[in-house]
PDB file of N, CA and C in Angstrom:
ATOM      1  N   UNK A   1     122.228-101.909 -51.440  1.00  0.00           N
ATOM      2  CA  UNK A   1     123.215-102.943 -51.633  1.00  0.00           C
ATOM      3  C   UNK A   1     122.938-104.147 -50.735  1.00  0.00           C
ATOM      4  N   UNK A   2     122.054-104.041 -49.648  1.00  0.00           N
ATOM      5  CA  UNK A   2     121.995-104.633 -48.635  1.00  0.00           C
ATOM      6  C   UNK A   2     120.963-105.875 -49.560  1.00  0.00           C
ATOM      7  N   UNK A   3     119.972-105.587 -49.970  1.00  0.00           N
ATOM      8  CA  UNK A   3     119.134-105.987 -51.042  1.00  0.00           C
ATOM      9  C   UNK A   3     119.547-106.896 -51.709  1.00  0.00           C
ATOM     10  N   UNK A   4     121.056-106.935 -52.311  1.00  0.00           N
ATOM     11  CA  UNK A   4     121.375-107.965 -53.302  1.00  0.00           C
ATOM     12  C   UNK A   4     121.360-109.569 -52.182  1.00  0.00           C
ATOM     13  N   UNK A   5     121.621-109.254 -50.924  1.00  0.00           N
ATOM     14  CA  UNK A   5     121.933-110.802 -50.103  1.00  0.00           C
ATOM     15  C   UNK A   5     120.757-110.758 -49.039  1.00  0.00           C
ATOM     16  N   UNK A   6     120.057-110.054 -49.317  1.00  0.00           N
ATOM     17  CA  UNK A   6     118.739-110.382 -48.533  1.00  0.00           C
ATOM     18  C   UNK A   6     117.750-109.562 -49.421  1.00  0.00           C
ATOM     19  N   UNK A   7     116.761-110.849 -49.458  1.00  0.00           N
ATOM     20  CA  UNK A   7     115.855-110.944 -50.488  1.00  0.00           C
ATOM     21  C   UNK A   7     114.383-109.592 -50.533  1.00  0.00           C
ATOM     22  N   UNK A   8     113.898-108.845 -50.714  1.00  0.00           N
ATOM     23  CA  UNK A   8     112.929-107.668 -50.501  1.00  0.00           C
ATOM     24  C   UNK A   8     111.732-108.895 -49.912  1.00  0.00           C
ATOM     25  N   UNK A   9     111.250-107.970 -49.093  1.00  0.00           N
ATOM     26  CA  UNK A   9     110.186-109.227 -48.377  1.00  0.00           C
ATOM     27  C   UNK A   9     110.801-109.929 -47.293  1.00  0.00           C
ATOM     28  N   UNK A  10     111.594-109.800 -46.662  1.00  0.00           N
ATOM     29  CA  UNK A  10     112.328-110.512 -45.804  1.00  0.00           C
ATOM     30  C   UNK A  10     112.720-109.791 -44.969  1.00  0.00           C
ATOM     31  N   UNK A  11     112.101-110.211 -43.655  1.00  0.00           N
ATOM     32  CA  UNK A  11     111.850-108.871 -42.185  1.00  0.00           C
ATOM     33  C   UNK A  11     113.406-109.092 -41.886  1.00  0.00           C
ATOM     34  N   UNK A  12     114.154-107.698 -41.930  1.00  0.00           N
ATOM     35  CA  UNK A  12     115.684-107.948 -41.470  1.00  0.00           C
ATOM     36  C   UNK A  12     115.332-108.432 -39.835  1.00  0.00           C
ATOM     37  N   UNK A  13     114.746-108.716 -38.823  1.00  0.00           N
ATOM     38  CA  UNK A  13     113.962-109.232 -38.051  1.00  0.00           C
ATOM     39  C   UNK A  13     114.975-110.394 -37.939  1.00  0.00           C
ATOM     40  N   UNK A  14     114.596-111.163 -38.875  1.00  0.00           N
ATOM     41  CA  UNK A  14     115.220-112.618 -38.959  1.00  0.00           C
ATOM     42  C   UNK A  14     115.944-112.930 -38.635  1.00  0.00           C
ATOM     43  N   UNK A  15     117.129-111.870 -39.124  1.00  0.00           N
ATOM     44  CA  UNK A  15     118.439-112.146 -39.480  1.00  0.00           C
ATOM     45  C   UNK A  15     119.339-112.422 -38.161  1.00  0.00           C
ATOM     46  N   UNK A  16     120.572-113.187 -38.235  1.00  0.00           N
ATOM     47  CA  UNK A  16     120.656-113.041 -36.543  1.00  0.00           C
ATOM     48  C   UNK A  16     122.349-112.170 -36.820  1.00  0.00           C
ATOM     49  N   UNK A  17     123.048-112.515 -35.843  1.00  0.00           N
ATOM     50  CA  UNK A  17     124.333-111.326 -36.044  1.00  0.00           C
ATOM     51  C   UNK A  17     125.186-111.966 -37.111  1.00  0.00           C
ATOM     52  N   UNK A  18     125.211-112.996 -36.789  1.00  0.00           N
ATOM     53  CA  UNK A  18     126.065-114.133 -38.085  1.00  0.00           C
ATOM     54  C   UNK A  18     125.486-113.523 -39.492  1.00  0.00           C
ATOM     55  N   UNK A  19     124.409-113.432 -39.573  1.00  0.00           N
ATOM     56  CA  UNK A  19     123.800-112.639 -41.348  1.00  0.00           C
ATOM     57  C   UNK A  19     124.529-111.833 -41.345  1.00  0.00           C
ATOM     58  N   UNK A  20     124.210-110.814 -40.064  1.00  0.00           N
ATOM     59  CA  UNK A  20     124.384-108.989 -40.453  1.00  0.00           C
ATOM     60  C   UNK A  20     126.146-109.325 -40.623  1.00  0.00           C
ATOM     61  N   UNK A  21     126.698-110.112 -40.427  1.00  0.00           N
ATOM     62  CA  UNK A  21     128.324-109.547 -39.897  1.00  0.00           C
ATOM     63  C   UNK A  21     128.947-110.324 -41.647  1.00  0.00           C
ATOM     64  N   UNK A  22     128.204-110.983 -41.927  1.00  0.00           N
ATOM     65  CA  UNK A  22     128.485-111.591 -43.379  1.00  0.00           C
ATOM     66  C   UNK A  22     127.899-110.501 -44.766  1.00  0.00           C
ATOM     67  N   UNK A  23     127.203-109.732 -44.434  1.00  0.00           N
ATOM     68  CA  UNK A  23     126.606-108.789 -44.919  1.00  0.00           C
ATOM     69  C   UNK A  23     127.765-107.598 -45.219  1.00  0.00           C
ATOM     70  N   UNK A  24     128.043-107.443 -43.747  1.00  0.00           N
ATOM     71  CA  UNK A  24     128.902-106.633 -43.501  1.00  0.00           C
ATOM     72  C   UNK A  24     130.320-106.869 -43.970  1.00  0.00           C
ATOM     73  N   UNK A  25     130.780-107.825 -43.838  1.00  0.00           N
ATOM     74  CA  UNK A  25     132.238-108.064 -44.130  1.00  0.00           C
ATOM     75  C   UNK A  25     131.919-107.812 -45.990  1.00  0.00           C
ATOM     76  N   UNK A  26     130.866-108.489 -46.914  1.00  0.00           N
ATOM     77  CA  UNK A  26     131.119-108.495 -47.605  1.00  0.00           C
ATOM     78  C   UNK A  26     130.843-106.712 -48.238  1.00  0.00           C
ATOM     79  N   UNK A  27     129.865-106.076 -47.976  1.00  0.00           N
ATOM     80  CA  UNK A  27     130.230-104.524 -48.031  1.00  0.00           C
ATOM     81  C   UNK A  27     131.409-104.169 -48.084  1.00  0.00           C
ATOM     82  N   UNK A  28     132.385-104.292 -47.147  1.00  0.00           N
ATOM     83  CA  UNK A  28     133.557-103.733 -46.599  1.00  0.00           C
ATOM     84  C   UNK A  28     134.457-104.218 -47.832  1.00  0.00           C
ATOM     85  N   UNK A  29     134.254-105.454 -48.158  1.00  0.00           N
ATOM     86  CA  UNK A  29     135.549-105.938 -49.130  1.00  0.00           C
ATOM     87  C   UNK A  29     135.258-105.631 -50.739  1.00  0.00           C
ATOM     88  N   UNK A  30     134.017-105.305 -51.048  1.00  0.00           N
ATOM     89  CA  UNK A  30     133.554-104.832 -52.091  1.00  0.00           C
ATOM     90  C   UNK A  30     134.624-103.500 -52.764  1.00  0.00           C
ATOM     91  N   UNK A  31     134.998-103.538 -53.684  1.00  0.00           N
ATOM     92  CA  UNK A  31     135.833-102.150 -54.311  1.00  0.00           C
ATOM     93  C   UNK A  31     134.562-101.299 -55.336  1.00  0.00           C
ATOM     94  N   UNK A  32     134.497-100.076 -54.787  1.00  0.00           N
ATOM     95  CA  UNK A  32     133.998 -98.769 -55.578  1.00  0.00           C
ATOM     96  C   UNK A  32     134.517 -98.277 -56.264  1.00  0.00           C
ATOM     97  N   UNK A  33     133.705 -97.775 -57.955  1.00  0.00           N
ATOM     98  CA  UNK A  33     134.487 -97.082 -58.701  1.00  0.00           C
ATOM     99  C   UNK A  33     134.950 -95.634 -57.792  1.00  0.00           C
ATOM    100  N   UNK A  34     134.252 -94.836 -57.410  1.00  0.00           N
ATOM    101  CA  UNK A  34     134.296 -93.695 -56.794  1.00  0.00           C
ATOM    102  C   UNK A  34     135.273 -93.428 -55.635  1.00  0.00           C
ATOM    103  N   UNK A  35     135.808 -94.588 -55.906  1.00  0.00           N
ATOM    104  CA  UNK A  35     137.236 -94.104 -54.647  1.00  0.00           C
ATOM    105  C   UNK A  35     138.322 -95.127 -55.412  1.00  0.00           C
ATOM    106  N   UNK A  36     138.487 -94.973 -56.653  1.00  0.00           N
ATOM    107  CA  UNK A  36     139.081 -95.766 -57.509  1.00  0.00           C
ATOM    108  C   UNK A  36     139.525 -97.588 -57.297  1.00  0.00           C
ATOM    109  N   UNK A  37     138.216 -98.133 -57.294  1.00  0.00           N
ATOM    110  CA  UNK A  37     138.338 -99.212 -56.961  1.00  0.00           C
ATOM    111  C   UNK A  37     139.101 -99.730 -55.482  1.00  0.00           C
ATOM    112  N   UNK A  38     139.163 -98.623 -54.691  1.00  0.00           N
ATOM    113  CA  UNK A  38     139.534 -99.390 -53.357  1.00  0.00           C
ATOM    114  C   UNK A  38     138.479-100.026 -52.578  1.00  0.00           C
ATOM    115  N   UNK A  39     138.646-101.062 -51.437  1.00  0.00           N
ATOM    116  CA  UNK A  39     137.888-101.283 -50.846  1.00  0.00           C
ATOM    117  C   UNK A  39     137.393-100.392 -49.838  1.00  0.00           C
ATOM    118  N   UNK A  40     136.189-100.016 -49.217  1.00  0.00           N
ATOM    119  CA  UNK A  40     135.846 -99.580 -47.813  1.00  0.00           C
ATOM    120  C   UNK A  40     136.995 -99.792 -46.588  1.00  0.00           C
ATOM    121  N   UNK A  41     137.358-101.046 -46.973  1.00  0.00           N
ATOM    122  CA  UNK A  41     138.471-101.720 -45.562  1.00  0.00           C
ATOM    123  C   UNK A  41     139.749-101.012 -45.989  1.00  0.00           C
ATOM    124  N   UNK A  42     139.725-101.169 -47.015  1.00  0.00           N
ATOM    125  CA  UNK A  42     140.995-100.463 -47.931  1.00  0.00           C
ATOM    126  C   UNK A  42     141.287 -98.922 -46.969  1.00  0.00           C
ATOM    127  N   UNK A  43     140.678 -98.205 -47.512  1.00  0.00           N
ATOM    128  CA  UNK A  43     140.581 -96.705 -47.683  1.00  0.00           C
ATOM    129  C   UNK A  43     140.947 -96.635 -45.930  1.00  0.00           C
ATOM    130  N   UNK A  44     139.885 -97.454 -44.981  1.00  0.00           N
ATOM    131  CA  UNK A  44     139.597 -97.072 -43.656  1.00  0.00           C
ATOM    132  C   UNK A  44     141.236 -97.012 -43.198  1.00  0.00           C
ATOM    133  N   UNK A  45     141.817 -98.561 -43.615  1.00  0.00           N
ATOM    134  CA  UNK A  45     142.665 -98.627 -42.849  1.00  0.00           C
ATOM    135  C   UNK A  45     144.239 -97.779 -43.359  1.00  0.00           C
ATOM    136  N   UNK A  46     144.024 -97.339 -44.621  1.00  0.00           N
ATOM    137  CA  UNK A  46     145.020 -95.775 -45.186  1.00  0.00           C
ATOM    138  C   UNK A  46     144.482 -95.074 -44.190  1.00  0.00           C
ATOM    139  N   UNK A  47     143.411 -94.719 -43.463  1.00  0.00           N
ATOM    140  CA  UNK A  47     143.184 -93.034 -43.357  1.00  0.00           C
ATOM    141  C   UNK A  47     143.634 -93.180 -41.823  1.00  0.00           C
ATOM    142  N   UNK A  48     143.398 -94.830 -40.827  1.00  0.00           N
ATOM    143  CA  UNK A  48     143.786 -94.790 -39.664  1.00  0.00           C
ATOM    144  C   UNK A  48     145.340 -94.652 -39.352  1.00  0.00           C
ATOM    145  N   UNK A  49     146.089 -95.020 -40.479  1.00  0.00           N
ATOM    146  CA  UNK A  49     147.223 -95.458 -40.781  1.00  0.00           C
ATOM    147  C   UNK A  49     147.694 -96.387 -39.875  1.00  0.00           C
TER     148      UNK A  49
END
């Protein structure tokens, strides 16, 4: 998934924390069928309550 916003061929090397954390946020806000369309952030913050 990481793949779709950084291109194959492209030393994660590069990237500085500002990439990875934009990377990251957008992972997190993404909804999965497999947990019925909730988000990652979703789910985390049900299970911490």
């Amino acid at each position: 998934m990481i793949r779709r916003d950084v291109p194959k061929g492209l030393s994660m090397d590069t990237l500085g924390p500002s990439d990875i954390q934009a990377v990251e946020a957008k992972l997190n806000n993404l909804p999965r069928r497999q947990s019925g369309y909730q988000t990652p952030k979703e789910l985390f913050s049900a299970a911490a309550g």
